[in-house]
PDB file of N, CA and C in Angstrom:
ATOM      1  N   UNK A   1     -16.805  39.822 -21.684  1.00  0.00           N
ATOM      2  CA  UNK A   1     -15.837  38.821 -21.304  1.00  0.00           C
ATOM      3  C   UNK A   1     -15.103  38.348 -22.550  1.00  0.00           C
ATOM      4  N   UNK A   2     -13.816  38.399 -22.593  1.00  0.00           N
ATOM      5  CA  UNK A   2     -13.461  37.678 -23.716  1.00  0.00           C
ATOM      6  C   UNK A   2     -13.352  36.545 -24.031  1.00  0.00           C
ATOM      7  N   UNK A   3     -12.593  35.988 -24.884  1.00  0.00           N
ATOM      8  CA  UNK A   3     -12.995  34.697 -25.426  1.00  0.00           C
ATOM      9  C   UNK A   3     -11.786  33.979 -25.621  1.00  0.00           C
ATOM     10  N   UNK A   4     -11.152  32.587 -25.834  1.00  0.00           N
ATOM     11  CA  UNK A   4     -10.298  31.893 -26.376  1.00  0.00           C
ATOM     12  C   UNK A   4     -10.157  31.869 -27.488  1.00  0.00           C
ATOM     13  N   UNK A   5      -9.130  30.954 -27.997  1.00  0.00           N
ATOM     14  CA  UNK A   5      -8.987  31.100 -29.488  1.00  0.00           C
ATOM     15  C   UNK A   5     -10.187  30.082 -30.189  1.00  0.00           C
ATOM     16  N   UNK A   6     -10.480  29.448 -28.720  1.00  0.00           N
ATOM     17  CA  UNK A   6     -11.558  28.176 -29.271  1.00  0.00           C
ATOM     18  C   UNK A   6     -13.012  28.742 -29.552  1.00  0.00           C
ATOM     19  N   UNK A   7     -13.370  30.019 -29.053  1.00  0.00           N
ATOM     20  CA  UNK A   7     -14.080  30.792 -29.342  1.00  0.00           C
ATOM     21  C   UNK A   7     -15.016  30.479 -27.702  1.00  0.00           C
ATOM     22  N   UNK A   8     -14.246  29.740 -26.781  1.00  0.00           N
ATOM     23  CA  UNK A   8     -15.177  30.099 -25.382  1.00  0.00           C
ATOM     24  C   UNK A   8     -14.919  30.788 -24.525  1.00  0.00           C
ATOM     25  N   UNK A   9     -15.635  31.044 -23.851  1.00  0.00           N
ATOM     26  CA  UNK A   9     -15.252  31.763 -22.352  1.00  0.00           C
ATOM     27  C   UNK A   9     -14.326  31.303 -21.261  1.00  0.00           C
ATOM     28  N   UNK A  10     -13.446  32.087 -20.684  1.00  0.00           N
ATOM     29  CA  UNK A  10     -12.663  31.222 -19.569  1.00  0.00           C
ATOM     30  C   UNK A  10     -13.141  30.864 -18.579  1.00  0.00           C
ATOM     31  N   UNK A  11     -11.949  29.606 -18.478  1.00  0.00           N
ATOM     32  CA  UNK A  11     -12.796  28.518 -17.067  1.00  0.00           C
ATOM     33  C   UNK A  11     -13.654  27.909 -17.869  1.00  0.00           C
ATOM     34  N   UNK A  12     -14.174  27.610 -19.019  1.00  0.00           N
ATOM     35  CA  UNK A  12     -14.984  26.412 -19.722  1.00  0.00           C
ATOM     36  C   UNK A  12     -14.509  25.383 -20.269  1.00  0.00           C
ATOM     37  N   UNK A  13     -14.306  23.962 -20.195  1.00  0.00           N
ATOM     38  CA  UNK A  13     -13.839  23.488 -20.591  1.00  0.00           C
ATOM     39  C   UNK A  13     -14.460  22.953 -22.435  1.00  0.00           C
ATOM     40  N   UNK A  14     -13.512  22.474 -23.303  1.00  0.00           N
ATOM     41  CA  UNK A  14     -14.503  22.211 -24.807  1.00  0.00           C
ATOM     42  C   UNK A  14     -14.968  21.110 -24.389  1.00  0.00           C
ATOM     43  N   UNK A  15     -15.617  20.530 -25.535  1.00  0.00           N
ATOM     44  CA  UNK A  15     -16.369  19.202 -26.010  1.00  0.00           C
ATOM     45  C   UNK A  15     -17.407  19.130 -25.321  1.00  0.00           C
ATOM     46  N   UNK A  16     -17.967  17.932 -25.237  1.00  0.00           N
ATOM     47  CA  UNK A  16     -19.410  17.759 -24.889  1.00  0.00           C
ATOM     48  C   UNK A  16     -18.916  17.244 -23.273  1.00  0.00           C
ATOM     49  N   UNK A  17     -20.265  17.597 -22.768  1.00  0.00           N
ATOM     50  CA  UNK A  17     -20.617  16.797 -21.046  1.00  0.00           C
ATOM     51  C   UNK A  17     -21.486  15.105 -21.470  1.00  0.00           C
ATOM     52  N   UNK A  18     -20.785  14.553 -20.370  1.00  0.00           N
ATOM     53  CA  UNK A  18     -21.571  12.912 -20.830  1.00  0.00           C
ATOM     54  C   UNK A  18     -22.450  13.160 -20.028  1.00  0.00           C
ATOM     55  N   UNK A  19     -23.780  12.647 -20.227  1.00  0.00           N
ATOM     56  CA  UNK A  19     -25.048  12.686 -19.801  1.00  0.00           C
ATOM     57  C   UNK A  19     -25.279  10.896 -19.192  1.00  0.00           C
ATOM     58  N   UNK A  20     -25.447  10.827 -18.050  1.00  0.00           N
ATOM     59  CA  UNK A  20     -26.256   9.484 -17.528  1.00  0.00           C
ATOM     60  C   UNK A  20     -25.392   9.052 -16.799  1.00  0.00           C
ATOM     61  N   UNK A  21     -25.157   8.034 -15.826  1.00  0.00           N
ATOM     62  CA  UNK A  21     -24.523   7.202 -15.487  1.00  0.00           C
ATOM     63  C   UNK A  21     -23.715   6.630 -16.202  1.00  0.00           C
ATOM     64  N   UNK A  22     -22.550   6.047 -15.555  1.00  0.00           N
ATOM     65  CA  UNK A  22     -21.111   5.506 -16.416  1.00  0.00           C
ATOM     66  C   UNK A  22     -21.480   4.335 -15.965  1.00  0.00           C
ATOM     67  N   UNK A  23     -20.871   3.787 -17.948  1.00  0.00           N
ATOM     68  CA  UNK A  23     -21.362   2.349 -18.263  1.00  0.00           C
ATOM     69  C   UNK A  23     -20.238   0.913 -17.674  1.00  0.00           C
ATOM     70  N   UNK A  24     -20.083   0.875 -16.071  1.00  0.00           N
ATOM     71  CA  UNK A  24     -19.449   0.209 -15.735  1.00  0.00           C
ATOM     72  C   UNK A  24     -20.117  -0.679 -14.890  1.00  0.00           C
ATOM     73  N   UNK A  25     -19.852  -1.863 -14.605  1.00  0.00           N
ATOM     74  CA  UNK A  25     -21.021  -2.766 -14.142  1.00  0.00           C
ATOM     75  C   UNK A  25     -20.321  -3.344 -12.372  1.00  0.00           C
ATOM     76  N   UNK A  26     -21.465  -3.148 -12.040  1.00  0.00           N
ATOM     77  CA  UNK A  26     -21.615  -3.407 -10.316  1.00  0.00           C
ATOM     78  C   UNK A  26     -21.171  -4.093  -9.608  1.00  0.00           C
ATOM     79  N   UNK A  27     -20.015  -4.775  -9.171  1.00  0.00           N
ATOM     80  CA  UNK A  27     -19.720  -5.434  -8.437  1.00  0.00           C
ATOM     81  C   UNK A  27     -20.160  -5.891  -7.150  1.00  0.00           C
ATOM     82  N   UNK A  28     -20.485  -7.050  -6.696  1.00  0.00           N
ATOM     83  CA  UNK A  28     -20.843  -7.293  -5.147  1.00  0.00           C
ATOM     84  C   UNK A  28     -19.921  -8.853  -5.017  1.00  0.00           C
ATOM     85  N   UNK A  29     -19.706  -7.610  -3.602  1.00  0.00           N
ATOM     86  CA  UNK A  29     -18.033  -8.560  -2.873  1.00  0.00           C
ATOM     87  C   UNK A  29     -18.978  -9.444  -2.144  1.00  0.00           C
ATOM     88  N   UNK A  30     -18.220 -10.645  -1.769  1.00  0.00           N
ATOM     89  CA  UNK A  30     -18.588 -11.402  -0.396  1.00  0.00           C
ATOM     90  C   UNK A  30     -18.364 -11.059   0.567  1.00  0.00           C
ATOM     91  N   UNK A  31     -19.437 -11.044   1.608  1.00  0.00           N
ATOM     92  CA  UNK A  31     -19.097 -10.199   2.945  1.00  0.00           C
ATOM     93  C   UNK A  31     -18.202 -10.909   3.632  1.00  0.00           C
ATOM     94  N   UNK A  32     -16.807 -10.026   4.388  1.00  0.00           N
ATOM     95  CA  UNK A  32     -15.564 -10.340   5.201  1.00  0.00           C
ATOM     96  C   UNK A  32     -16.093 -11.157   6.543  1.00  0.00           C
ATOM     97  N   UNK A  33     -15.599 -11.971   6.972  1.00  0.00           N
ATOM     98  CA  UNK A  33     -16.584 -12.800   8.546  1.00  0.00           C
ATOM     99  C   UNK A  33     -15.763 -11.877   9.438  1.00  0.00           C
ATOM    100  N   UNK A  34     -16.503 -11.617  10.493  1.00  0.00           N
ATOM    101  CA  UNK A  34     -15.895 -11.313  11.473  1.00  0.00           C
ATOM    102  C   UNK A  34     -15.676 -12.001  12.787  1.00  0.00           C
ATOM    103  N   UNK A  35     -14.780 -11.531  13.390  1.00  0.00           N
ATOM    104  CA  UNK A  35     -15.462 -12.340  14.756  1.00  0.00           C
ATOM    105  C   UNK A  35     -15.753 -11.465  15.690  1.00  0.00           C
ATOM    106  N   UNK A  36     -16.089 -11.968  17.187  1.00  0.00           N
ATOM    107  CA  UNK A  36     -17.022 -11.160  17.999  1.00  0.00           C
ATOM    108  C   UNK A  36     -16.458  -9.498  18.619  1.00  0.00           C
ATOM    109  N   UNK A  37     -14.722  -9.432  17.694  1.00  0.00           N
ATOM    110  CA  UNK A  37     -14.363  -7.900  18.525  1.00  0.00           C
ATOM    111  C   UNK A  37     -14.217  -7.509  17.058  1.00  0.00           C
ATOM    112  N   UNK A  38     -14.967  -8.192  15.972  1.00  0.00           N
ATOM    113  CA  UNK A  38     -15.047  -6.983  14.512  1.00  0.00           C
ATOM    114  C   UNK A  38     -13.814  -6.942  13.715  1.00  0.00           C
ATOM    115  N   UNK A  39     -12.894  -8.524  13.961  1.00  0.00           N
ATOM    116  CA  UNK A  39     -11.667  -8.355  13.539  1.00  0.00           C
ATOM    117  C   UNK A  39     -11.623  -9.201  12.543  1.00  0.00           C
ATOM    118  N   UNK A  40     -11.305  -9.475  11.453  1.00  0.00           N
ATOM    119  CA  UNK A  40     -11.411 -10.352  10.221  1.00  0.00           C
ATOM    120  C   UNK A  40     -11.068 -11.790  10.584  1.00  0.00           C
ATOM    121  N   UNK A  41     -11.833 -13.001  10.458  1.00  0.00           N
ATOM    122  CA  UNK A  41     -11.417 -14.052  10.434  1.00  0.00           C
ATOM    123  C   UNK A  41     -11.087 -14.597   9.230  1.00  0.00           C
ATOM    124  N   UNK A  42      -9.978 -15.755   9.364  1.00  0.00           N
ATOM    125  CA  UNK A  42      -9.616 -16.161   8.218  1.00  0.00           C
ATOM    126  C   UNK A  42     -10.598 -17.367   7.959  1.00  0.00           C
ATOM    127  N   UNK A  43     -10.823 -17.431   6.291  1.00  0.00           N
ATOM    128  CA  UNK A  43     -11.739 -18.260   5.778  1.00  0.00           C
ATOM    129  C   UNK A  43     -11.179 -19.890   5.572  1.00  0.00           C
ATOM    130  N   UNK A  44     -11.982 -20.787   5.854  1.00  0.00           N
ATOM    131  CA  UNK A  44     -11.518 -22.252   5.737  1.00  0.00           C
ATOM    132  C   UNK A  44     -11.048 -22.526   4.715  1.00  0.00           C
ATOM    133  N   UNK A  45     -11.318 -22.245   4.060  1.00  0.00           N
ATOM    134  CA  UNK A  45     -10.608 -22.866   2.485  1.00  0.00           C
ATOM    135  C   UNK A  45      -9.505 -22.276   2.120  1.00  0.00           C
ATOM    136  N   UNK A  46      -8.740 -20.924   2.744  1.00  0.00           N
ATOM    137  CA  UNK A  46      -8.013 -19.895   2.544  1.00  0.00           C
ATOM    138  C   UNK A  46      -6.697 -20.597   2.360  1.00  0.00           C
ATOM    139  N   UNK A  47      -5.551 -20.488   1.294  1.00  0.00           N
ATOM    140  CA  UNK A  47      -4.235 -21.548   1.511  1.00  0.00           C
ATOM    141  C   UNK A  47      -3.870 -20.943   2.437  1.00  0.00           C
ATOM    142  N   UNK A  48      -2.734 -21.300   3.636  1.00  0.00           N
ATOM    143  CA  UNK A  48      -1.831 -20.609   4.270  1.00  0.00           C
ATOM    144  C   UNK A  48      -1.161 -20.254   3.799  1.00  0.00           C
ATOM    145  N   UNK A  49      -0.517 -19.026   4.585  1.00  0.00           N
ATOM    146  CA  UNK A  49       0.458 -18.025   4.216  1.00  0.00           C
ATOM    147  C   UNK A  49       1.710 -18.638   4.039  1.00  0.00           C
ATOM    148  N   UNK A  50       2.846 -18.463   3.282  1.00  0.00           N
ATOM    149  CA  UNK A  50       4.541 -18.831   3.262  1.00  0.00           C
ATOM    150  C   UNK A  50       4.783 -18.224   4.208  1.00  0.00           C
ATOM    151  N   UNK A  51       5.550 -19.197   4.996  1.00  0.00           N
ATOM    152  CA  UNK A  51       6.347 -19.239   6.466  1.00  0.00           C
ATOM    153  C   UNK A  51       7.410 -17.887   5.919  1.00  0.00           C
ATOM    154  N   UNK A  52       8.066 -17.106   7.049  1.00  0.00           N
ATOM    155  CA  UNK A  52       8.980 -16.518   6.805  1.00  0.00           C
ATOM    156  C   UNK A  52      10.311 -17.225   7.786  1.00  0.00           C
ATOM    157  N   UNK A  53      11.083 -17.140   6.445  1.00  0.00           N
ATOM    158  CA  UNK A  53      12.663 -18.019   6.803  1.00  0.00           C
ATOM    159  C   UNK A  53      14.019 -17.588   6.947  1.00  0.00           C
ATOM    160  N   UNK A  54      14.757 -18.047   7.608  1.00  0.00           N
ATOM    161  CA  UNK A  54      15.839 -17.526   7.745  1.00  0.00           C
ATOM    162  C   UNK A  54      16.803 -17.764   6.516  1.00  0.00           C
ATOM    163  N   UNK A  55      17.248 -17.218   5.508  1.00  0.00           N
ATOM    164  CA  UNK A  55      18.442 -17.613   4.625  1.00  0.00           C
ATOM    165  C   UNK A  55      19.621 -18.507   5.410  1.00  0.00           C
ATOM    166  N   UNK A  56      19.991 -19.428   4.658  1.00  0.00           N
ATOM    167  CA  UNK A  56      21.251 -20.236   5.137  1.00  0.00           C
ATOM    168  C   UNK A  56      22.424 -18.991   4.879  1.00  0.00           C
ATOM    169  N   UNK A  57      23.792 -19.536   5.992  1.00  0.00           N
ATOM    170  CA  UNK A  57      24.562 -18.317   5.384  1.00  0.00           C
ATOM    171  C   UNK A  57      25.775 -19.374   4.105  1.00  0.00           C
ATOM    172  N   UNK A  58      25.060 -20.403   3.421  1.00  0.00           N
ATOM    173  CA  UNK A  58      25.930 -20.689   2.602  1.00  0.00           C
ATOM    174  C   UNK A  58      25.402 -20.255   1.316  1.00  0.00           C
ATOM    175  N   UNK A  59      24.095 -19.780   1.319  1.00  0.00           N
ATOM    176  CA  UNK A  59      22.837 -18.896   0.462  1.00  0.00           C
ATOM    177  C   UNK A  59      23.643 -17.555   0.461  1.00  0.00           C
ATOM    178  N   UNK A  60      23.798 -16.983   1.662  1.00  0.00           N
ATOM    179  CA  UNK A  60      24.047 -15.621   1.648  1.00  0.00           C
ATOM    180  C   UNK A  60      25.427 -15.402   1.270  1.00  0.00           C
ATOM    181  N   UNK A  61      26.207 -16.530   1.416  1.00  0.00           N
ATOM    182  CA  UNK A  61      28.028 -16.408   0.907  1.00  0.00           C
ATOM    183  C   UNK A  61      27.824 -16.291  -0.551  1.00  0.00           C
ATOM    184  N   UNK A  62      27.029 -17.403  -1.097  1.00  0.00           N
ATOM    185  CA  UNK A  62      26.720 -17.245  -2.768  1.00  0.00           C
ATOM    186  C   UNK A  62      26.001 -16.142  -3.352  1.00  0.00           C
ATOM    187  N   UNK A  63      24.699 -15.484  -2.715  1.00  0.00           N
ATOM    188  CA  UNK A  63      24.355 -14.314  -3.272  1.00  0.00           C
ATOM    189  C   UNK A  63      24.536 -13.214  -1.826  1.00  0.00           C
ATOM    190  N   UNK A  64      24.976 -12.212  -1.706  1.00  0.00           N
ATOM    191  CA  UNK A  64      25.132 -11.436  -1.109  1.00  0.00           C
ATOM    192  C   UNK A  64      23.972 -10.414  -0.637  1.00  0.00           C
ATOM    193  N   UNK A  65      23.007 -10.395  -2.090  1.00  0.00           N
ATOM    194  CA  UNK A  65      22.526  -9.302  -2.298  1.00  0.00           C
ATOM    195  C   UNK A  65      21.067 -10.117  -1.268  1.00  0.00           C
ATOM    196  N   UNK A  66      20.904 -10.896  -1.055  1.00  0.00           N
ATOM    197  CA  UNK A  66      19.819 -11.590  -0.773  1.00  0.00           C
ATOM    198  C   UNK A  66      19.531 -11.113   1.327  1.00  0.00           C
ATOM    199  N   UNK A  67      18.389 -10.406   1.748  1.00  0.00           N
ATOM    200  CA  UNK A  67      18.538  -9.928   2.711  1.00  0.00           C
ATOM    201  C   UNK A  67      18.266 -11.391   3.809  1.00  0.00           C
ATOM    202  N   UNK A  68      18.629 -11.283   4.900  1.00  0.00           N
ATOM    203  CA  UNK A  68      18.605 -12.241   5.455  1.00  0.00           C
ATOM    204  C   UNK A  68      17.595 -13.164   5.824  1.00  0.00           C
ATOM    205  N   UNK A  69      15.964 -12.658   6.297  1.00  0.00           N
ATOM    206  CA  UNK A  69      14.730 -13.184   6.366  1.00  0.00           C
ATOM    207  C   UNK A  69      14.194 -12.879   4.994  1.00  0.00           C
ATOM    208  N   UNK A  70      13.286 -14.120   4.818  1.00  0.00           N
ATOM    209  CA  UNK A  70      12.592 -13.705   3.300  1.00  0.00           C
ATOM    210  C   UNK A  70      11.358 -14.916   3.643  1.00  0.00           C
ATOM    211  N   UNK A  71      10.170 -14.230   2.825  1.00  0.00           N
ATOM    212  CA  UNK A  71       9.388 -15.338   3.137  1.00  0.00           C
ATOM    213  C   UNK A  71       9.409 -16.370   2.065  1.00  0.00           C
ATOM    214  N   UNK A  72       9.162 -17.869   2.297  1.00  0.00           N
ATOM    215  CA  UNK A  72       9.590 -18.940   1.359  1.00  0.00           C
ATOM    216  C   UNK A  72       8.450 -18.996   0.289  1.00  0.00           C
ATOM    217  N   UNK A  73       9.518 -19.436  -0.244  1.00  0.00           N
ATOM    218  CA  UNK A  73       9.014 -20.104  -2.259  1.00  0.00           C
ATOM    219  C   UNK A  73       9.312 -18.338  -2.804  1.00  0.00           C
ATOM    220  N   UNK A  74       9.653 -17.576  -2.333  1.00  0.00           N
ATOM    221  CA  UNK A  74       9.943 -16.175  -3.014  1.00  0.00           C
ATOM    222  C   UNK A  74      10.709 -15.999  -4.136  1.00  0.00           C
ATOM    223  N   UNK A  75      10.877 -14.962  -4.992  1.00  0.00           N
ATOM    224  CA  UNK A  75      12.094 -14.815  -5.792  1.00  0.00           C
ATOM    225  C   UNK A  75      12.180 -13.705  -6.026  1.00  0.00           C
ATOM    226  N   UNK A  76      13.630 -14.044  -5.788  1.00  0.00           N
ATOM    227  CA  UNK A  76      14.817 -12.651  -5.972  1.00  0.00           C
ATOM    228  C   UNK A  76      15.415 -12.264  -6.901  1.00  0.00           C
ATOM    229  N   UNK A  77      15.357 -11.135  -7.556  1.00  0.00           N
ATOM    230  CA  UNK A  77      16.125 -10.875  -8.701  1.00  0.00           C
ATOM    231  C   UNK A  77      17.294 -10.003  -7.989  1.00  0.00           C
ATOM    232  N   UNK A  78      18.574 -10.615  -8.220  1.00  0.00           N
ATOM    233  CA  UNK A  78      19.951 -10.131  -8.230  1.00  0.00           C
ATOM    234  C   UNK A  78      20.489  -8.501  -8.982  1.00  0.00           C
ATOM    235  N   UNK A  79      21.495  -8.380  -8.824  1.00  0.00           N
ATOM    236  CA  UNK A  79      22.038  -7.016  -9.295  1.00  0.00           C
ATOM    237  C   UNK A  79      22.433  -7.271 -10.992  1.00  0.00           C
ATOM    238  N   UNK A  80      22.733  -8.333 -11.175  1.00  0.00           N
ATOM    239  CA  UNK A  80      23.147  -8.956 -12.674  1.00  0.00           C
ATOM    240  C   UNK A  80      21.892  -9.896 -13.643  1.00  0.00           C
ATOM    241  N   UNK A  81      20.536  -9.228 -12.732  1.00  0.00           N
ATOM    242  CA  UNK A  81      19.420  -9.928 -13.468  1.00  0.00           C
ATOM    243  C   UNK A  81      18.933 -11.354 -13.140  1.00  0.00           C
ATOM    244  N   UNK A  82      20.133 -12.439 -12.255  1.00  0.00           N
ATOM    245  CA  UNK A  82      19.779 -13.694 -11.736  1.00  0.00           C
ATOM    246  C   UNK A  82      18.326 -13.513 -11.191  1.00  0.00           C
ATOM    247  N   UNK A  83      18.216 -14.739 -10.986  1.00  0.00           N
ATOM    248  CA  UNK A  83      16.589 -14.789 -10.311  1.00  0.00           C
ATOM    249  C   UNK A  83      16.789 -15.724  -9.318  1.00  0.00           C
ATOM    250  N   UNK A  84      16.510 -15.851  -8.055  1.00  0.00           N
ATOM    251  CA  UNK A  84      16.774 -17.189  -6.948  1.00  0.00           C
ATOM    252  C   UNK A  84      15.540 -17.592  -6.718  1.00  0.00           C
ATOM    253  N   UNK A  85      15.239 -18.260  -5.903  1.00  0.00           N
ATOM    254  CA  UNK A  85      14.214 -18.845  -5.054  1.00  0.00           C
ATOM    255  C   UNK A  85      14.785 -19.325  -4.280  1.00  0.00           C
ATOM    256  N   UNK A  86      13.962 -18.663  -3.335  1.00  0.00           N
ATOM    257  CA  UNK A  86      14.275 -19.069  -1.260  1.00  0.00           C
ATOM    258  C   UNK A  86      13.098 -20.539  -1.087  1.00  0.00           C
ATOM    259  N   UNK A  87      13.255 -21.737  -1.149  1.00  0.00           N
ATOM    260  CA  UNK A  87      12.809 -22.399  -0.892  1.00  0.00           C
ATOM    261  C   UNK A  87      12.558 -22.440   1.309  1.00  0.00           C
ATOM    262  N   UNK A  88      11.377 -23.349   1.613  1.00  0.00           N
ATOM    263  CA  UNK A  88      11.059 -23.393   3.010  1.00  0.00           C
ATOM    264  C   UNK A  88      12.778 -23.486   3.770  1.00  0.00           C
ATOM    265  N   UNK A  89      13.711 -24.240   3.368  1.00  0.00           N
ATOM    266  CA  UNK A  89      14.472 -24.426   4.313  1.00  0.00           C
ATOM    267  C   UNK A  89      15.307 -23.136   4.381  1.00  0.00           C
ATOM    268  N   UNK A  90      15.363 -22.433   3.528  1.00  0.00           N
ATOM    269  CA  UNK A  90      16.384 -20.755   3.518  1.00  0.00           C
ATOM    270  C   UNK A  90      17.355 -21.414   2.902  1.00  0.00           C
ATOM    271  N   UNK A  91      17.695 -22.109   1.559  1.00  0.00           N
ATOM    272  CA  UNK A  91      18.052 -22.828   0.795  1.00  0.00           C
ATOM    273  C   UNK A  91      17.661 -21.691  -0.666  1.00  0.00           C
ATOM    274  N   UNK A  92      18.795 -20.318  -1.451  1.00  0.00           N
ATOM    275  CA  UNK A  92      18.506 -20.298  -2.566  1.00  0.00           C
ATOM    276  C   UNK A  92      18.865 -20.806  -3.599  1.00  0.00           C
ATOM    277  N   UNK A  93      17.924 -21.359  -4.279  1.00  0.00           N
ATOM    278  CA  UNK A  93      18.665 -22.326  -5.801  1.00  0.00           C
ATOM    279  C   UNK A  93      17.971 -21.026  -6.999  1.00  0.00           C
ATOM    280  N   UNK A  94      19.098 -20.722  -8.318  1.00  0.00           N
ATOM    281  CA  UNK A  94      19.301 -19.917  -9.138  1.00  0.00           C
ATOM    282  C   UNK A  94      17.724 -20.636  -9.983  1.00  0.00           C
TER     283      UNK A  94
END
């Protein structure tokens, strides 16, 4: 069989094989609650989710680029780098 220039056989890869288990450490999640059809319940302490809002169209006359539903407290970066925020009322301020 011949050999590489590395002096191995083909299909071998060089260097050494790591020996033992990898030195990464174990994680344990908290178990998800379910409820009685196995479907995830949400946890009490969990914040609620941002409402999704309609943009004002005096929002959408000023930025264009901004799609019409967005969910609130979001931000948008523009075509010229601006940044907005869709506040709860569909109100964006730069």
């Amino acid at each position: 069989m011949k050999e590489n220039r590395k002096g191995q056989k083909p299909g071998r890869r060089g260097g050494r094989r790591r020996q033992g288990a990898p030195a990464v450490e174990q994680r344990i999640h908290a178990p998800i609650p379910l409820n009685e059809e196995g479907v995830p319940v949400a946890i009490p302490d969990a914040p609620r989710p941002s409402p999704v809002v309609f943009v004002s169209a005096e929002s959408l006359a000023r930025y264009p680029w901004l799609p019409p539903r967005v969910i609130a407290g979001s931000i948008w970066r523009g075509p010229a780098n601006e940044r907005v925020r869709v506040d709860e009322s569909g109100a964006a301020v730069a």
